[in-house]
C-alpha atoms as a PDB file:
ATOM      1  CA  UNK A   1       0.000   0.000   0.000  1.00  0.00           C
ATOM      2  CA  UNK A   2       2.874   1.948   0.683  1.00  0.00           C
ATOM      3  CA  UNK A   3       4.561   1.821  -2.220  1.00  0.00           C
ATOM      4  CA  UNK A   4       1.307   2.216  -4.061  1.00  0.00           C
ATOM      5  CA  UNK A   5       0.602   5.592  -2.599  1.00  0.00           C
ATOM      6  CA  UNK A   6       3.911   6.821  -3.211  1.00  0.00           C
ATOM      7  CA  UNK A   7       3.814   5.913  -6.620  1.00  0.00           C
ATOM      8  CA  UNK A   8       0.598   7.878  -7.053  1.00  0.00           C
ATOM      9  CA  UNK A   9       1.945  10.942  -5.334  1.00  0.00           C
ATOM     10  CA  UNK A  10       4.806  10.900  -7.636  1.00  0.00           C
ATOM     11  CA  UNK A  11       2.660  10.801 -10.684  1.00  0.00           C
ATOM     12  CA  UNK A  12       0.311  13.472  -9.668  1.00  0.00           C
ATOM     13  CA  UNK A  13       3.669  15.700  -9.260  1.00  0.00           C
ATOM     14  CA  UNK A  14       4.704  14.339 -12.199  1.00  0.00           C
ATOM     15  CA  UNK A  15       1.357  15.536 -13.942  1.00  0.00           C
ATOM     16  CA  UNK A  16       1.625  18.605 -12.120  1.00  0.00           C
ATOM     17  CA  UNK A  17       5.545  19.864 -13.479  1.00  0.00           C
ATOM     18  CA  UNK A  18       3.991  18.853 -16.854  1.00  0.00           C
ATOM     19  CA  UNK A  19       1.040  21.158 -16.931  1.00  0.00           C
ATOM     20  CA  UNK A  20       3.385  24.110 -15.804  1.00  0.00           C
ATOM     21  CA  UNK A  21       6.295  23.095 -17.982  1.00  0.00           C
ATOM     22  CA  UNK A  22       7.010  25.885 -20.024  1.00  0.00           C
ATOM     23  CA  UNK A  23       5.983  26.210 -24.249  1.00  0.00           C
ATOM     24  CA  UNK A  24       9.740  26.554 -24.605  1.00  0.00           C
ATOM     25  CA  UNK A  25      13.114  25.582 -23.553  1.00  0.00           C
ATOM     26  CA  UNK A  26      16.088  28.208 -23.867  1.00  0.00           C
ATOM     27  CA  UNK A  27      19.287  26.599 -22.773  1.00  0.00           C
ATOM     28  CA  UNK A  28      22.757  28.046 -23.140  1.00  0.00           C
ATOM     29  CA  UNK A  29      25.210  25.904 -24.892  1.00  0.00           C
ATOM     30  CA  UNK A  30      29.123  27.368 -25.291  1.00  0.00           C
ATOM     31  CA  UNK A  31      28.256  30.276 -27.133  1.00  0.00           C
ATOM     32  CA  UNK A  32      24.327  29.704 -28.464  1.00  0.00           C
ATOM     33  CA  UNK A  33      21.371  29.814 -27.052  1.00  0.00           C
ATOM     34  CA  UNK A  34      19.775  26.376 -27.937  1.00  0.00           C
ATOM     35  CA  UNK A  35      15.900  27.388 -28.589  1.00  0.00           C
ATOM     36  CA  UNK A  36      13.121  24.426 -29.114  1.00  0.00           C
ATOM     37  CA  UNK A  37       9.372  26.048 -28.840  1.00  0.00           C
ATOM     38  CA  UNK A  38       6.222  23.969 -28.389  1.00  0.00           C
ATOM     39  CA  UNK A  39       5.558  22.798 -32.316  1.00  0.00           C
ATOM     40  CA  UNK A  40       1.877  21.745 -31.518  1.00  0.00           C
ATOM     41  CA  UNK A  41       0.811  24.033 -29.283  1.00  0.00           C
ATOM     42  CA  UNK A  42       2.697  27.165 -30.155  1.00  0.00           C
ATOM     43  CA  UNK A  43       4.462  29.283 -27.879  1.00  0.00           C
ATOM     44  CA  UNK A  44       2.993  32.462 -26.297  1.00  0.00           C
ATOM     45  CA  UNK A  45       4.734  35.471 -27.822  1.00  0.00           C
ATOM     46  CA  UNK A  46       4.380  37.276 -24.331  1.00  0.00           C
ATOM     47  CA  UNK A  47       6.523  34.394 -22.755  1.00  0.00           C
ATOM     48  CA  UNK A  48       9.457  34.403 -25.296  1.00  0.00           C
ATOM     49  CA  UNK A  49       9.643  38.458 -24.438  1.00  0.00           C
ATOM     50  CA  UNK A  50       9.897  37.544 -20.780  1.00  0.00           C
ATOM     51  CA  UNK A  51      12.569  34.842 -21.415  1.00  0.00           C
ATOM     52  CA  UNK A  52      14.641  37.808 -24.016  1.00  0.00           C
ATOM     53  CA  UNK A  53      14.083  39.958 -21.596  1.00  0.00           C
ATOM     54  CA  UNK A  54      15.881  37.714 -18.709  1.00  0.00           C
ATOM     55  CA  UNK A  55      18.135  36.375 -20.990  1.00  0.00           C
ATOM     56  CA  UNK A  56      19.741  39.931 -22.134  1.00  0.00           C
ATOM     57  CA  UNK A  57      18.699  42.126 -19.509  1.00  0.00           C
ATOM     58  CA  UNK A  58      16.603  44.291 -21.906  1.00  0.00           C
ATOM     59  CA  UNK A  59      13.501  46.071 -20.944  1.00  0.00           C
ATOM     60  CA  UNK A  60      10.294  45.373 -23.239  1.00  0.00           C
ATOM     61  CA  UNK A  61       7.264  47.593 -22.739  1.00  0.00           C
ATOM     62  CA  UNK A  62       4.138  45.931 -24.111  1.00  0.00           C
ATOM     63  CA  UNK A  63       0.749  45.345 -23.419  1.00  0.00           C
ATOM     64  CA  UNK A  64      -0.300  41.445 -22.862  1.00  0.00           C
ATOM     65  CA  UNK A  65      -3.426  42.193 -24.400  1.00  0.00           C
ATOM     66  CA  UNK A  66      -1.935  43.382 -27.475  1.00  0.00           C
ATOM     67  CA  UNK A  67       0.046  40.064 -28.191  1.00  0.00           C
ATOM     68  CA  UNK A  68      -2.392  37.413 -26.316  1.00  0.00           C
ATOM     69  CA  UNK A  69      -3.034  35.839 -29.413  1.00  0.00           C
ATOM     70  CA  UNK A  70       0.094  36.235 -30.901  1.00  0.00           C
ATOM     71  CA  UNK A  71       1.679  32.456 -30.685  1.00  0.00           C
ATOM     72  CA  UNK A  72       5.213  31.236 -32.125  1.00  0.00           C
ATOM     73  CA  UNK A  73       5.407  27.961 -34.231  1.00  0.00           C
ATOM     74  CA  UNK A  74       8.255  26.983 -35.139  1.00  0.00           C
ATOM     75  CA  UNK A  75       9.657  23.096 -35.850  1.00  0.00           C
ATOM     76  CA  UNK A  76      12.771  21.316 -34.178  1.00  0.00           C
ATOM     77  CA  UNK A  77      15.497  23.390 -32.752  1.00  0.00           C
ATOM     78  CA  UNK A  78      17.285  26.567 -33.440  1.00  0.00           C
ATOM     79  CA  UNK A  79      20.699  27.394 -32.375  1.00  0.00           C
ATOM     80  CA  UNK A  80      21.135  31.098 -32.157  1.00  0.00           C
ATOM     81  CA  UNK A  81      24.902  32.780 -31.146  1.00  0.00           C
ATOM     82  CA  UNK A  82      24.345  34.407 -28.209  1.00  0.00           C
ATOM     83  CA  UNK A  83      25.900  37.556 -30.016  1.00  0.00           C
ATOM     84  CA  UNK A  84      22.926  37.412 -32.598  1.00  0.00           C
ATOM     85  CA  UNK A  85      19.931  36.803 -29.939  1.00  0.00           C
ATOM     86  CA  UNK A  86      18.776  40.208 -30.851  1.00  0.00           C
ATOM     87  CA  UNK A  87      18.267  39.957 -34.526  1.00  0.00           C
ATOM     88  CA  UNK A  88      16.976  36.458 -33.909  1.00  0.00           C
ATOM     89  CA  UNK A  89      14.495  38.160 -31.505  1.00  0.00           C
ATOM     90  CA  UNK A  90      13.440  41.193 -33.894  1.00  0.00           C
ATOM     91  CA  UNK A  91      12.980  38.243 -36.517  1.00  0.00           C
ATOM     92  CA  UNK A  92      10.427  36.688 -34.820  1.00  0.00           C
ATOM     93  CA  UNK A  93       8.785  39.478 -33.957  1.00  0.00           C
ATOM     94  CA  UNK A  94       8.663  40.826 -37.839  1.00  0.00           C
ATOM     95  CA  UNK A  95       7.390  37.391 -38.728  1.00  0.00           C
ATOM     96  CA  UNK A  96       4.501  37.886 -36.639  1.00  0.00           C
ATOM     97  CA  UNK A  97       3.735  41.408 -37.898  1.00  0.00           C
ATOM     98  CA  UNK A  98       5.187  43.394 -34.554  1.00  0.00           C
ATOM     99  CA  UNK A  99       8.475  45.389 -34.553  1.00  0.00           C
ATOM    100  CA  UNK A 100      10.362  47.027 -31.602  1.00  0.00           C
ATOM    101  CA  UNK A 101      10.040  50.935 -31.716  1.00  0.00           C
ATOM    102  CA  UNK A 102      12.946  52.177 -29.701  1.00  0.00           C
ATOM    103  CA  UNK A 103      12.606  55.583 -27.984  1.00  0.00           C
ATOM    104  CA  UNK A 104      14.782  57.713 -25.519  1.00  0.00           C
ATOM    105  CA  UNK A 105      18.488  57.242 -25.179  1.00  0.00           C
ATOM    106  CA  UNK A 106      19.756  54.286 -26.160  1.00  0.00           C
ATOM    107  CA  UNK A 107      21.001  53.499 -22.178  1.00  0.00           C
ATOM    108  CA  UNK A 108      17.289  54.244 -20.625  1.00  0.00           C
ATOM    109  CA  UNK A 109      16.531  50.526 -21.346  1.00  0.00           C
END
């Protein structure tokens, strides 16, 4: 009985870490950034912001309801150079029809 109620609790927390895995993985690798996004559901476009934004330290102002539909699809996984994460980033923002508009000094964030 033991052993049967452990196993259950370990599935349920199993279940659990599933359901709040996130759409994507970013991992660093050397000197890439090794990017694989959900390819059935899509990725939220408001969570890959909040992973550039803790990945480079950038500041992004935007509205969630402006981009809560907006969702990523993209097959397999991309290696991006670390160096390049920021045209990588404006890429997949032009390919979903949104663009970052700087404005202010370049060092306000």
């Amino acid at each position: 009985m033991k052993t049967a109620t452990s196993t259950l609790l370990w599935l349920a927390g199993w279940v659990l870490l599933q359901a709040s895995a996130p759409a994507q993985v970013v991992q660093q690798q050397d000197k890439n950034y090794i990017i694989t996004f959900d390819e059935e559901q899509g990725t939220d476009l408001s969570e890959f912001i909040t992973v550039y934004q803790r990945l480079t330290g950038k500041v992004i102002h935007f509205e969630k309801k402006d981009v809560q539909d907006a969702k990523i699809y993209q097959l397999g996984t991309k290696a991006v150079p670390k160096d390049r994460f920021d045209v990588y980033f404006g890429a997949v923002l032009r390919n979903l029809d949104y663009l970052i508009v700087q404005f202010g000094p370049e060092d306000a964030g």
